[in-house]
N, C-alpha and C. Protein backbone atom coordinates (compact mmCIF):
# COMPACT_ATOMS: atom_id res chain seq x y z
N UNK A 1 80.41 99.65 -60.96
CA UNK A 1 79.60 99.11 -62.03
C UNK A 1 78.79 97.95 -61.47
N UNK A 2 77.30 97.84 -61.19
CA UNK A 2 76.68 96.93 -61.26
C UNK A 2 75.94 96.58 -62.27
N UNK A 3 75.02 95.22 -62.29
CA UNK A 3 74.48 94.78 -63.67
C UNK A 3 73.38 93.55 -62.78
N UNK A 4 72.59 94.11 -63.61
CA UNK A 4 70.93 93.46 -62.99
C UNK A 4 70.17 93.52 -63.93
N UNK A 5 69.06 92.12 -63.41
CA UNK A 5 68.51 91.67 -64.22
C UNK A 5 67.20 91.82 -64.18
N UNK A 6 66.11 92.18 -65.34
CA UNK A 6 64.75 93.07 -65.32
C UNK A 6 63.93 91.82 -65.71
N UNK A 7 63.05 91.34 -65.17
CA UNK A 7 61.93 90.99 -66.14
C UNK A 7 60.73 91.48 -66.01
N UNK A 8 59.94 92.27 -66.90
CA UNK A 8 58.38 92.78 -67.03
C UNK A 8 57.45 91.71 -67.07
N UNK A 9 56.39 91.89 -66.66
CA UNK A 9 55.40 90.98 -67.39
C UNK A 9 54.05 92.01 -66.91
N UNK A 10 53.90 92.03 -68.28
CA UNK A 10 52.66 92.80 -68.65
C UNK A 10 51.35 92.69 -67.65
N UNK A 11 50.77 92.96 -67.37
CA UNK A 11 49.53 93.22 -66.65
C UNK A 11 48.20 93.87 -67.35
N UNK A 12 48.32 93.94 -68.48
CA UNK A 12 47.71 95.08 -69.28
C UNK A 12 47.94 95.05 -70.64
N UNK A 13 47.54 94.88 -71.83
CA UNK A 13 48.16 94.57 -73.10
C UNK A 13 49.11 95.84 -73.23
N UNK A 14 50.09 95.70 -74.13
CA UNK A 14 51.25 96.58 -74.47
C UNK A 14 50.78 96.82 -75.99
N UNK A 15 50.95 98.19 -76.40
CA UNK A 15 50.72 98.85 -77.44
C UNK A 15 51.97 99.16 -78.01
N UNK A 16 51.74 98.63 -80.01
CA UNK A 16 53.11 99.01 -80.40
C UNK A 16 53.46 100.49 -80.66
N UNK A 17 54.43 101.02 -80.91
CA UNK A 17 54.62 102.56 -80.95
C UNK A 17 55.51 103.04 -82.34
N UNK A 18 55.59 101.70 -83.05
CA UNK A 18 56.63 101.87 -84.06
C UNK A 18 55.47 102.21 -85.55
N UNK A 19 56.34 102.96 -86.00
CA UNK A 19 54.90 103.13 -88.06
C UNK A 19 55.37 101.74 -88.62
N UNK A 20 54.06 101.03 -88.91
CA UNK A 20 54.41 100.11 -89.34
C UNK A 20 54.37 100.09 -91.16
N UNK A 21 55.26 101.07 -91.49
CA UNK A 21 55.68 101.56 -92.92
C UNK A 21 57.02 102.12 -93.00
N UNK A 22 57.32 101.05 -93.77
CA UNK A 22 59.16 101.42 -93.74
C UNK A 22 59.34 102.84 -94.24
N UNK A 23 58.83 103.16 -95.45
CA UNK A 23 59.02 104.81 -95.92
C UNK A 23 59.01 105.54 -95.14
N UNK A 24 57.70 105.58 -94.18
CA UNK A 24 57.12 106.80 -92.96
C UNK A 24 58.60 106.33 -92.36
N UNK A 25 58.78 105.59 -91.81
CA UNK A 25 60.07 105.28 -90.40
C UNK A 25 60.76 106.15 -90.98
N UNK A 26 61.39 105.24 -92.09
CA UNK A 26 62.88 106.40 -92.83
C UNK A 26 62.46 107.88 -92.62
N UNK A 27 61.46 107.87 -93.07
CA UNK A 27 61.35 109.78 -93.00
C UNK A 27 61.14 110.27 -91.68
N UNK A 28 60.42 109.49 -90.52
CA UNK A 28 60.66 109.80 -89.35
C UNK A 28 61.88 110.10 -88.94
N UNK A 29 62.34 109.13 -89.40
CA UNK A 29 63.81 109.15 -88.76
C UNK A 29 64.67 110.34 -89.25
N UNK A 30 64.73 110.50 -90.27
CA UNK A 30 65.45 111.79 -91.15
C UNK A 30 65.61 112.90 -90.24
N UNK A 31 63.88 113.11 -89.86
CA UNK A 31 63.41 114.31 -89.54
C UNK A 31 64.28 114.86 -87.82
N UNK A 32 64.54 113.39 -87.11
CA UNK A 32 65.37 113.66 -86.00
C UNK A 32 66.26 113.86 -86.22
N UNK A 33 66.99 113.68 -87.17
CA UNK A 33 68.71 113.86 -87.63
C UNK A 33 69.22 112.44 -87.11
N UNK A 34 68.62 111.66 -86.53
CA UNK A 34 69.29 110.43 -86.14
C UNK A 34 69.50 109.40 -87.26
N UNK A 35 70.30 108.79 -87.39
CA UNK A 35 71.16 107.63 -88.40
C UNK A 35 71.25 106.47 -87.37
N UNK A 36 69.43 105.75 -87.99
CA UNK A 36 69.02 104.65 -87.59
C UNK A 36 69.84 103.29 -88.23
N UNK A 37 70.81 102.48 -87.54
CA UNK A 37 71.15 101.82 -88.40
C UNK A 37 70.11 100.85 -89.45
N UNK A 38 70.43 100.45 -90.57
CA UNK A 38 69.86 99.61 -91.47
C UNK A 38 68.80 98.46 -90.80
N UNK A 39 69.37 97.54 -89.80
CA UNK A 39 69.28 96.53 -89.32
C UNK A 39 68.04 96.97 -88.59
N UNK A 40 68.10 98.43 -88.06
CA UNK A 40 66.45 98.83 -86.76
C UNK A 40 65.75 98.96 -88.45
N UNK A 41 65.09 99.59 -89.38
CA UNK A 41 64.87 99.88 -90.67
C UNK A 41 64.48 98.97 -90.97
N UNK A 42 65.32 97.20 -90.95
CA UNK A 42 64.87 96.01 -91.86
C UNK A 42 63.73 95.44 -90.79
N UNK A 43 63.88 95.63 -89.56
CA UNK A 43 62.99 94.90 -88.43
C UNK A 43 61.46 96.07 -88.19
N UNK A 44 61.04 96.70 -89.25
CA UNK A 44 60.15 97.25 -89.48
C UNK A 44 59.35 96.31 -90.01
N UNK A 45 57.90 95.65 -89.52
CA UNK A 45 56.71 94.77 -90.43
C UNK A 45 56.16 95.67 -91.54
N UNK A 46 55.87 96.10 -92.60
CA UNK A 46 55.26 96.56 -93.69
C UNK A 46 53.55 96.24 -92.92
N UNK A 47 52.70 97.03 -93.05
CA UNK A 47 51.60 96.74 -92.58
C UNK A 47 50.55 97.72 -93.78
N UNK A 48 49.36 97.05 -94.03
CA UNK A 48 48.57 97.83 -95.02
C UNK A 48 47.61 98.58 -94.93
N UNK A 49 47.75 98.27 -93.65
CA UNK A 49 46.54 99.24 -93.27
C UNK A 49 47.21 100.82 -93.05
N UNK A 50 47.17 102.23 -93.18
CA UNK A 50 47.20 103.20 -93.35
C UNK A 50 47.69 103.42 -91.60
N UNK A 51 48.87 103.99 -91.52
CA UNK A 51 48.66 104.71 -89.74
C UNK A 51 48.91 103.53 -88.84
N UNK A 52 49.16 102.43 -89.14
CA UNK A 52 49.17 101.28 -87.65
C UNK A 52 50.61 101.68 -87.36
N UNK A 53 50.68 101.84 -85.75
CA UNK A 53 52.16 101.75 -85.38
C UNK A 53 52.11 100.19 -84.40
N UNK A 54 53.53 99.56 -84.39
CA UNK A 54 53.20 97.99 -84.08
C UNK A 54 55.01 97.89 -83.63
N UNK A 55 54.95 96.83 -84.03
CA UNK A 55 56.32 96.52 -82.95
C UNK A 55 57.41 96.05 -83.99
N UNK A 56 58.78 96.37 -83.54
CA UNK A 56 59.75 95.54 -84.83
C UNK A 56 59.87 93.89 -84.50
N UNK A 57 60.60 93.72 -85.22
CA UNK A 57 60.48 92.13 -85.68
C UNK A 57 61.90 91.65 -85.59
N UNK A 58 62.27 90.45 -84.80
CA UNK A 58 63.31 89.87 -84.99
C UNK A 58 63.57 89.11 -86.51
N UNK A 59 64.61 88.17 -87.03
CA UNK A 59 64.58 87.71 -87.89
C UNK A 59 63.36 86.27 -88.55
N UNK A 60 63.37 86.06 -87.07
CA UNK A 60 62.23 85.04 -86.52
C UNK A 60 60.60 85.48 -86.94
N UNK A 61 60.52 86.88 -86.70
CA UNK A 61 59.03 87.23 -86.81
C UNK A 61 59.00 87.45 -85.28
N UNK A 62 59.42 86.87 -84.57
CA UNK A 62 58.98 87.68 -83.09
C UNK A 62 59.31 89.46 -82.57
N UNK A 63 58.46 89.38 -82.30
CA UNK A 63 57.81 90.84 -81.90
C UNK A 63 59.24 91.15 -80.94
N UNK A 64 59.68 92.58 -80.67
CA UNK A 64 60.68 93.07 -79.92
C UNK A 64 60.55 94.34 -79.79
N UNK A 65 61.55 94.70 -78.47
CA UNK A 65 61.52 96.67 -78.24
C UNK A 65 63.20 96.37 -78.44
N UNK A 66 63.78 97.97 -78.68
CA UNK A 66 65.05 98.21 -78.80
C UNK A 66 65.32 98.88 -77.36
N UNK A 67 66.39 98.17 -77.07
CA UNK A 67 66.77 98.79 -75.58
C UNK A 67 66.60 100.54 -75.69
N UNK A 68 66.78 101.20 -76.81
CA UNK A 68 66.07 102.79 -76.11
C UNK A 68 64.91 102.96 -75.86
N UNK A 69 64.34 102.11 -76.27
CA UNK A 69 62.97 102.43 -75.63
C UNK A 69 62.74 102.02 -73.92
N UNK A 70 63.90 100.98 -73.01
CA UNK A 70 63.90 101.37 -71.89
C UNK A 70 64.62 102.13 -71.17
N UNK A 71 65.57 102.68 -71.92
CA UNK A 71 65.87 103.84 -71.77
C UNK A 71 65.50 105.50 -71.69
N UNK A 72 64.08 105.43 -72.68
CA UNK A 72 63.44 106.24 -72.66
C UNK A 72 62.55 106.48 -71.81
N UNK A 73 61.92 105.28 -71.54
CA UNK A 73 61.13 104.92 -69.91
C UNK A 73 61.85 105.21 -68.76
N UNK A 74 63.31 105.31 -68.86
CA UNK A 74 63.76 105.46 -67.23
C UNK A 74 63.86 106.87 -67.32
N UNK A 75 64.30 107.64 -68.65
CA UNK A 75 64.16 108.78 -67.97
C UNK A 75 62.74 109.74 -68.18
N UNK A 76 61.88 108.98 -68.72
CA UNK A 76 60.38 109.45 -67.97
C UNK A 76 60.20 109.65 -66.71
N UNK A 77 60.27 108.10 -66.07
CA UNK A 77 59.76 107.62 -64.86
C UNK A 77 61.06 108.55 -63.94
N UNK A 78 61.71 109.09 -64.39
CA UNK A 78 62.91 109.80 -62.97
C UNK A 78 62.81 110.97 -63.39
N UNK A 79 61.95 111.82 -64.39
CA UNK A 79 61.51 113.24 -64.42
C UNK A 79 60.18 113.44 -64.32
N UNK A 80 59.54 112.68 -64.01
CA UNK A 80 58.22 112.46 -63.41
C UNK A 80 58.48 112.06 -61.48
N UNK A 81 59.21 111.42 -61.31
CA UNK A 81 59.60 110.85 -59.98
C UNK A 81 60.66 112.39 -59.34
N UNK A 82 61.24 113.30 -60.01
CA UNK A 82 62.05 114.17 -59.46
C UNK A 82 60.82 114.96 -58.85
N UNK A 83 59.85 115.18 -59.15
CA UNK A 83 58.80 116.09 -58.16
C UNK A 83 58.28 115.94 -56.76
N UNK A 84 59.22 114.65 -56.56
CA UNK A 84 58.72 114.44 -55.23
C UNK A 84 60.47 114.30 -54.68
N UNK A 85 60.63 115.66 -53.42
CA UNK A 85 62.03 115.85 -53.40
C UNK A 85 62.42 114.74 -52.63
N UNK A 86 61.88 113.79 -51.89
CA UNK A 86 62.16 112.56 -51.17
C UNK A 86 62.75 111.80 -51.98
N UNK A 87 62.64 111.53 -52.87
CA UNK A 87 62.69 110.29 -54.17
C UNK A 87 64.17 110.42 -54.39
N UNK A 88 64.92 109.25 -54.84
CA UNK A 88 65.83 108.89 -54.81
C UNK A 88 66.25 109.83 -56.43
N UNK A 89 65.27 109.56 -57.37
CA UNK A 89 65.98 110.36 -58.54
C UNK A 89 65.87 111.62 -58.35
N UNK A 90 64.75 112.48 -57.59
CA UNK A 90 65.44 113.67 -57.41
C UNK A 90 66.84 114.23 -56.94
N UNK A 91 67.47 113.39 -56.83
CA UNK A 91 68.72 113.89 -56.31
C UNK A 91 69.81 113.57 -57.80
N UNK A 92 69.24 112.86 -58.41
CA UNK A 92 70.41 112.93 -59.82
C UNK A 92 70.57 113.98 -60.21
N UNK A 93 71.25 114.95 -60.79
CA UNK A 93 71.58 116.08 -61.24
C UNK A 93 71.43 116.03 -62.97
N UNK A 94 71.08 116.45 -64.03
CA UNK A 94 71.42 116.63 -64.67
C UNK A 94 70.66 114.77 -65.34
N UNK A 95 69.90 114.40 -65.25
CA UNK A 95 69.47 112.68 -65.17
C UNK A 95 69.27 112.62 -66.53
N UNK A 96 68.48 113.52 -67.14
CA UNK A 96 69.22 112.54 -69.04
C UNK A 96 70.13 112.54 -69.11
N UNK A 97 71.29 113.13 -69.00
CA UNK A 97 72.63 112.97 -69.42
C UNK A 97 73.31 111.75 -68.64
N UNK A 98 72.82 111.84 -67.30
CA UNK A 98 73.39 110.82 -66.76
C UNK A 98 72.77 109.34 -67.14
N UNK A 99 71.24 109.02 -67.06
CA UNK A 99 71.04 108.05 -67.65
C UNK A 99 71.42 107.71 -69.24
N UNK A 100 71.31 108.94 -70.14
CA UNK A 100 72.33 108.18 -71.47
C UNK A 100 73.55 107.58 -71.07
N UNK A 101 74.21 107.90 -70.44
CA UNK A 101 75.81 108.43 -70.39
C UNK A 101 76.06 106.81 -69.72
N UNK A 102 75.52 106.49 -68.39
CA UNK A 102 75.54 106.22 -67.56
C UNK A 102 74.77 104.29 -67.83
N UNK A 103 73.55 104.26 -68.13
CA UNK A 103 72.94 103.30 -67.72
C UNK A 103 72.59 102.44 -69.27
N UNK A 104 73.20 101.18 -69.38
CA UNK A 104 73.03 100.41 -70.67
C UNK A 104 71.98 99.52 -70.66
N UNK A 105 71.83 99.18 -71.43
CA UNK A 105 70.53 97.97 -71.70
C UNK A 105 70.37 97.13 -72.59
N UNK A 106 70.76 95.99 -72.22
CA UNK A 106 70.80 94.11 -72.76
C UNK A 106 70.29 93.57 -73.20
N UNK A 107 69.51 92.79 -74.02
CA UNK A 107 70.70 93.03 -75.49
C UNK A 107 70.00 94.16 -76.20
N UNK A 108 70.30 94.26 -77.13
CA UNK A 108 69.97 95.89 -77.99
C UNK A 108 68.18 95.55 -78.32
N UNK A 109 68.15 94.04 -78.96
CA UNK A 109 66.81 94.09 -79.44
C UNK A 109 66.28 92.84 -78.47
N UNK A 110 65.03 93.43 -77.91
CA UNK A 110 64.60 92.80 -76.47
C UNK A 110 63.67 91.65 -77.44
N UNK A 111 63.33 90.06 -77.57
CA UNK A 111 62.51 89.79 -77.63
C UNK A 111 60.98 89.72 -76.63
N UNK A 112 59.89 89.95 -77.26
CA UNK A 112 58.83 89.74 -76.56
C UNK A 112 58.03 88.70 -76.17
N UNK A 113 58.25 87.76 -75.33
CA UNK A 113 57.55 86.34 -75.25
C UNK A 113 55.40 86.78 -75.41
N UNK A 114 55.07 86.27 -76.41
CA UNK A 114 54.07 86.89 -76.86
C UNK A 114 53.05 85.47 -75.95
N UNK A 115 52.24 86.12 -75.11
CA UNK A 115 50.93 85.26 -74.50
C UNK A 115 49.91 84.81 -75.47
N UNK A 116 49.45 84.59 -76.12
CA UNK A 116 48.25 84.78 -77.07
C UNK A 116 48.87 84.96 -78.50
N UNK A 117 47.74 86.10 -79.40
CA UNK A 117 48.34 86.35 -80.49
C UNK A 117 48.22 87.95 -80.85
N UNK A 118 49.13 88.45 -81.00
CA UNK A 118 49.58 90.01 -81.62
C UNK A 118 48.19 90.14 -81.91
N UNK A 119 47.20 91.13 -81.62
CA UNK A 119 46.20 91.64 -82.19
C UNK A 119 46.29 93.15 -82.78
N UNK A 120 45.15 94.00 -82.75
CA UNK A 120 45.19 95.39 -83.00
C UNK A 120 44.02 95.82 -82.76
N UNK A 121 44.14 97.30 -82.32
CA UNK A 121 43.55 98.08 -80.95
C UNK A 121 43.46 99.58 -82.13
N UNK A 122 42.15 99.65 -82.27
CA UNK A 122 41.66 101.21 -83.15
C UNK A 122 41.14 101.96 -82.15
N UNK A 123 41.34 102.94 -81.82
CA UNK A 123 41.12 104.06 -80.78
C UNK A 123 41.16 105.62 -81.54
N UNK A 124 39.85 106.16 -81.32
CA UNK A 124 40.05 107.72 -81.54
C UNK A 124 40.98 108.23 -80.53
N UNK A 125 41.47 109.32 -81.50
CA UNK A 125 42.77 110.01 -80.86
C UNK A 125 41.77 111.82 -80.91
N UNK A 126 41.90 112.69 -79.76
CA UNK A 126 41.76 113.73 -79.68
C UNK A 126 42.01 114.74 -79.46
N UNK A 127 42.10 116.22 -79.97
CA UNK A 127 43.16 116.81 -79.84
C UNK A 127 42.47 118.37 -80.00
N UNK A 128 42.59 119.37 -78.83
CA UNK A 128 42.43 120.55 -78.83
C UNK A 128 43.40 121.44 -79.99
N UNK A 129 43.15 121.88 -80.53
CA UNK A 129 43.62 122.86 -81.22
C UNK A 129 43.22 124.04 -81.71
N UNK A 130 43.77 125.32 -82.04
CA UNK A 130 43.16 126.68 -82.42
C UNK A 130 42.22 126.53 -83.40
N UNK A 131 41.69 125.35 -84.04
CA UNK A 131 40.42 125.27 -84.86
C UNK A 131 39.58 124.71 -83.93
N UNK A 132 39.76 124.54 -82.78
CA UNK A 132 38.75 123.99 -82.17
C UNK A 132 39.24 122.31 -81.71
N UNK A 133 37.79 121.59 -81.48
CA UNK A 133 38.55 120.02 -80.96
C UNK A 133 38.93 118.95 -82.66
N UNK A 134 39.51 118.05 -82.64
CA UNK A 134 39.79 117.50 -83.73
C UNK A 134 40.11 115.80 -83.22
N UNK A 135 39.56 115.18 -83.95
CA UNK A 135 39.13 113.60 -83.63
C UNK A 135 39.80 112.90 -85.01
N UNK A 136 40.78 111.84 -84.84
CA UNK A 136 41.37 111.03 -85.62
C UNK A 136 41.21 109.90 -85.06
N UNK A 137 41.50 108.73 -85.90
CA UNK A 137 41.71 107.08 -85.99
C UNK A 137 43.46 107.02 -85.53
N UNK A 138 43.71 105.76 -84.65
CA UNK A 138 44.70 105.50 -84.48
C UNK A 138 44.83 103.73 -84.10
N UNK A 139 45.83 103.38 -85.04
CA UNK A 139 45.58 101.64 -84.59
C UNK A 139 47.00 101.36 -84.29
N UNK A 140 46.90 100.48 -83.43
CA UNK A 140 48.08 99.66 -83.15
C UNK A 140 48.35 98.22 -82.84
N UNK A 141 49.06 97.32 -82.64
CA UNK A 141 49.74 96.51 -82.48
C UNK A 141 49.42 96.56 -81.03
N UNK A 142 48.86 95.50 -80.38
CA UNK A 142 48.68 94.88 -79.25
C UNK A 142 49.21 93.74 -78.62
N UNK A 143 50.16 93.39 -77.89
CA UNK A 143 50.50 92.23 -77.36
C UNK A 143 50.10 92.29 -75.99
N UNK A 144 49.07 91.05 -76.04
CA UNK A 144 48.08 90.57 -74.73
C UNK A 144 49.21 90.62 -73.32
N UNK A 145 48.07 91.18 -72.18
CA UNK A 145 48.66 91.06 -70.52
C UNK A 145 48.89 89.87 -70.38
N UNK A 146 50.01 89.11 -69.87
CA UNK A 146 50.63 87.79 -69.57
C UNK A 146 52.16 87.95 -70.38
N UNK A 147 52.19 88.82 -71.21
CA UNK A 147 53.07 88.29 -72.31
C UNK A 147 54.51 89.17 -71.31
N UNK A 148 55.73 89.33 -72.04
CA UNK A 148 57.04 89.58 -71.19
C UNK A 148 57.94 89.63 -71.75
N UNK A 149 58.93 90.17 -70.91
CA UNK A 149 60.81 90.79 -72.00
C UNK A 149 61.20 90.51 -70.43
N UNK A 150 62.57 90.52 -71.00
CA UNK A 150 63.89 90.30 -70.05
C UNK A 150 64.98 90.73 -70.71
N UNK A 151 65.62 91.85 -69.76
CA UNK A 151 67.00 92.50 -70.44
C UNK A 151 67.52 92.33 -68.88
N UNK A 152 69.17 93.06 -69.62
CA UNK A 152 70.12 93.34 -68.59
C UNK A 152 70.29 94.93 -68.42
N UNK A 153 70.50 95.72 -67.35
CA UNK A 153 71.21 96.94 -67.38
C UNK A 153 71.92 96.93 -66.55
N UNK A 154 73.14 97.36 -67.14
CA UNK A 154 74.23 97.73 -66.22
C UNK A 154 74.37 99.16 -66.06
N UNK A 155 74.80 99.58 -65.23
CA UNK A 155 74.69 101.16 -64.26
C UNK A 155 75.72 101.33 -63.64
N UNK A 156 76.46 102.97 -64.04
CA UNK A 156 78.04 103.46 -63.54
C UNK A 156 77.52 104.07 -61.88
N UNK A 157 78.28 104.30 -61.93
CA UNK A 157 78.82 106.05 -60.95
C UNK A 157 77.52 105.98 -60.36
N UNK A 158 76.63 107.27 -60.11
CA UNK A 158 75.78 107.69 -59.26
C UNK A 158 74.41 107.32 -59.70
N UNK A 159 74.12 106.40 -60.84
CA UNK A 159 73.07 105.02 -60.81
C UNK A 159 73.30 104.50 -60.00
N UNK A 160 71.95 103.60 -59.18
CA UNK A 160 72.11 103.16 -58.06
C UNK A 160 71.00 101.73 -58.73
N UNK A 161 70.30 100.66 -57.42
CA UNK A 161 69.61 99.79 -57.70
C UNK A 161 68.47 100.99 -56.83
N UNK A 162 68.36 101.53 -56.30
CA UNK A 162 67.35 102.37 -55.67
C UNK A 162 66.50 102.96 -56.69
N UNK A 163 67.56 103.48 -57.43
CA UNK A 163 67.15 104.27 -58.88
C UNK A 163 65.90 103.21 -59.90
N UNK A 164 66.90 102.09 -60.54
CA UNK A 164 65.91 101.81 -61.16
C UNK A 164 64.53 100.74 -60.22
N UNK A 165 64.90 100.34 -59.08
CA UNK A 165 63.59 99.73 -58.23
C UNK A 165 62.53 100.87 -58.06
N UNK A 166 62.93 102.65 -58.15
CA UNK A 166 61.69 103.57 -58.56
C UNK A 166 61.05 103.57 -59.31
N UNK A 167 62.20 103.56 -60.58
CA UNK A 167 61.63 103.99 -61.82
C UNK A 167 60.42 102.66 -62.13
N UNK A 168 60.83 101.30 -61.92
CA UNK A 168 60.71 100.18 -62.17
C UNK A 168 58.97 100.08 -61.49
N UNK A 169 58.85 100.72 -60.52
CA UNK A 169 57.77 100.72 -59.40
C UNK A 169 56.92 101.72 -60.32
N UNK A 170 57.41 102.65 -60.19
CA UNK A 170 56.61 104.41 -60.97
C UNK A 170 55.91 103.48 -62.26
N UNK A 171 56.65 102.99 -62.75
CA UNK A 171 56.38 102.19 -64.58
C UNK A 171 54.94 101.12 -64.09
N UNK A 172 55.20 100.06 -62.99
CA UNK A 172 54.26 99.06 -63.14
C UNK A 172 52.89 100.31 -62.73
N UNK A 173 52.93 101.36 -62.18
CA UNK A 173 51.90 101.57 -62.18
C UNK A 173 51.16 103.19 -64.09
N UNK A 174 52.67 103.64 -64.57
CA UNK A 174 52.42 104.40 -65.70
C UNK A 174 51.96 103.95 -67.15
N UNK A 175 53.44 102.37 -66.60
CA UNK A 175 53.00 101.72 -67.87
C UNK A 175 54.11 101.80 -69.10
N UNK A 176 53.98 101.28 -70.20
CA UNK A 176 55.08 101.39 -71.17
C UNK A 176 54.67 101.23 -72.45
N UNK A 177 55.48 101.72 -73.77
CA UNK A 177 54.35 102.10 -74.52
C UNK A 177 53.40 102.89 -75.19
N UNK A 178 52.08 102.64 -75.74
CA UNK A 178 51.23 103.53 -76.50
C UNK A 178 50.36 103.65 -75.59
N UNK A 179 49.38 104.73 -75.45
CA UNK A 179 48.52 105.02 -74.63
C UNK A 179 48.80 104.54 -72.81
N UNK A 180 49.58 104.86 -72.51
CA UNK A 180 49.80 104.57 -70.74
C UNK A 180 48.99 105.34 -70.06
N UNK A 181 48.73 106.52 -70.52
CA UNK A 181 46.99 107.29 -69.59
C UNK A 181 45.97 106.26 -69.59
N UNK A 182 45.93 105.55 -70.42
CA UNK A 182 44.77 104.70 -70.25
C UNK A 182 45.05 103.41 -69.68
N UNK A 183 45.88 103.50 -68.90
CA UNK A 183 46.57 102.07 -68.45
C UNK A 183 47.13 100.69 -68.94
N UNK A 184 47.24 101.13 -70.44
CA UNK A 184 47.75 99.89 -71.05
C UNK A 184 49.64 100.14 -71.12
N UNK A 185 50.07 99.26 -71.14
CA UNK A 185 51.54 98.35 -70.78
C UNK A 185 51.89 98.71 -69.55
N UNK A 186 50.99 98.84 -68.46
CA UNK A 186 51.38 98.17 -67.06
C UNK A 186 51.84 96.88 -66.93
N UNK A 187 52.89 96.93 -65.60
CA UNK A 187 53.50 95.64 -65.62
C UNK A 187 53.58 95.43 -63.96
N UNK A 188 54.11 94.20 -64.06
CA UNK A 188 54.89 93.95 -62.68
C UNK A 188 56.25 93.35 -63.12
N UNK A 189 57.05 93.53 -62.10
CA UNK A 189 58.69 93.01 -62.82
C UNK A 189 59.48 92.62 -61.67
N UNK A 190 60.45 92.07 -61.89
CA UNK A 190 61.61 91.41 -60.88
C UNK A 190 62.54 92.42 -61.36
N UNK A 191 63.31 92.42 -60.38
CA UNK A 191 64.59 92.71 -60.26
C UNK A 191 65.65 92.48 -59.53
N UNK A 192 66.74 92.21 -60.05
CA UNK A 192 67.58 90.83 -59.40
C UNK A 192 69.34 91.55 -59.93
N UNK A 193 69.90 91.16 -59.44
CA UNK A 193 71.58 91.35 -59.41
C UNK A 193 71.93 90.20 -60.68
N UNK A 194 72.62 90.69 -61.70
CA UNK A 194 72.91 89.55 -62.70
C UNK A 194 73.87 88.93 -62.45
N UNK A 195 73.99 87.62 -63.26
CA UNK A 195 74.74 86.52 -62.67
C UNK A 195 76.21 87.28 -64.05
């Protein structure tokens, strides 16, 4: 069991990914079969504008991610990284299971040290489909490049520090977040052995 310490710092504004409408969430959520506790639910902002997805909220009002969401990033960045058979995560077997199973993340709700001030980012969204092409509005929750999180993960068995210094590398250049094709929530980050 080791345990190390992450810090991001944005390079690129970070886009929120959460509906910022408690109803939509709940029913999002339904629809996975997952039983979001109450507490992720109350750290939803109510927002009035129609469609914004944005970030949850500590009790404070500060902006935060829930450790699955870097969890969900590692096993992007190591099924994107398994195509190259050199790479250290190609050799995990079976790597969602092992990264659920396997790799935790400190504390549950990450605060976001915010650079500036939370803005919002409207972008057409586009989309091929059997009617042809189709063009929508999409807004989100922006927290400015400078800004930053710091968690812990600790990692069993055949997690390594190799592992996440890939994934960690693959990310500052994919990104984290809403829209990462377009290069927003790139980062650069430390990574360090926790005390």
């Amino acid at each position: 069991m080791n345990k190390y310490h992450v810090k991001l710092t944005f390079v690129e504004p970070l886009l929120g990914s959460t509906p910022m409408n408690k109803e939509l969430y709940a029913d999002y959520v339904a629809t996975k079969a997952v039983d979001a506790p109450d507490d992720e639910l109350e750290t939803v902002v109510e927002m009035t504008e129609k469609g914004t997805t944005g970030f949850h909220r500590l009790l404070d009002g500060t902006p935060c991610l829930y450790d699955y969401v870097l969890k969900g990033f590692f096993k992007d960045a190591c099924g994107m990284l398994r195509r190259d058979p050199d790479s250290a995560s190609a050799k995990l077997k079976a790597f969602r299971k092992v990264i659920d199973g396997l790799t935790f993340v400190f504390p549950r709700q990450i605060p976001i040290q915010v650079k500036g001030e939370v803005g919002i980012l409207e972008r057409p969204l586009r989309a091929q489909t059997a009617q042809g092409e189709r063009v929508a509005l999409s807004r989100s929750e922006t927290i400015g490049a400078g800004s930053s999180i710091e968690f812990d993960v600790l990692v069993l068995a055949e997690v390594k520090e190799a592992h996440l210094q890939e994934w960690l590398t693959y990310g500052a250049l994919r990104g984290l977040g809403q829209w990462r094709n377009a290069s927003y929530g790139r980062f650069e980050y430390e990574l360090s052995a926790a005390q």
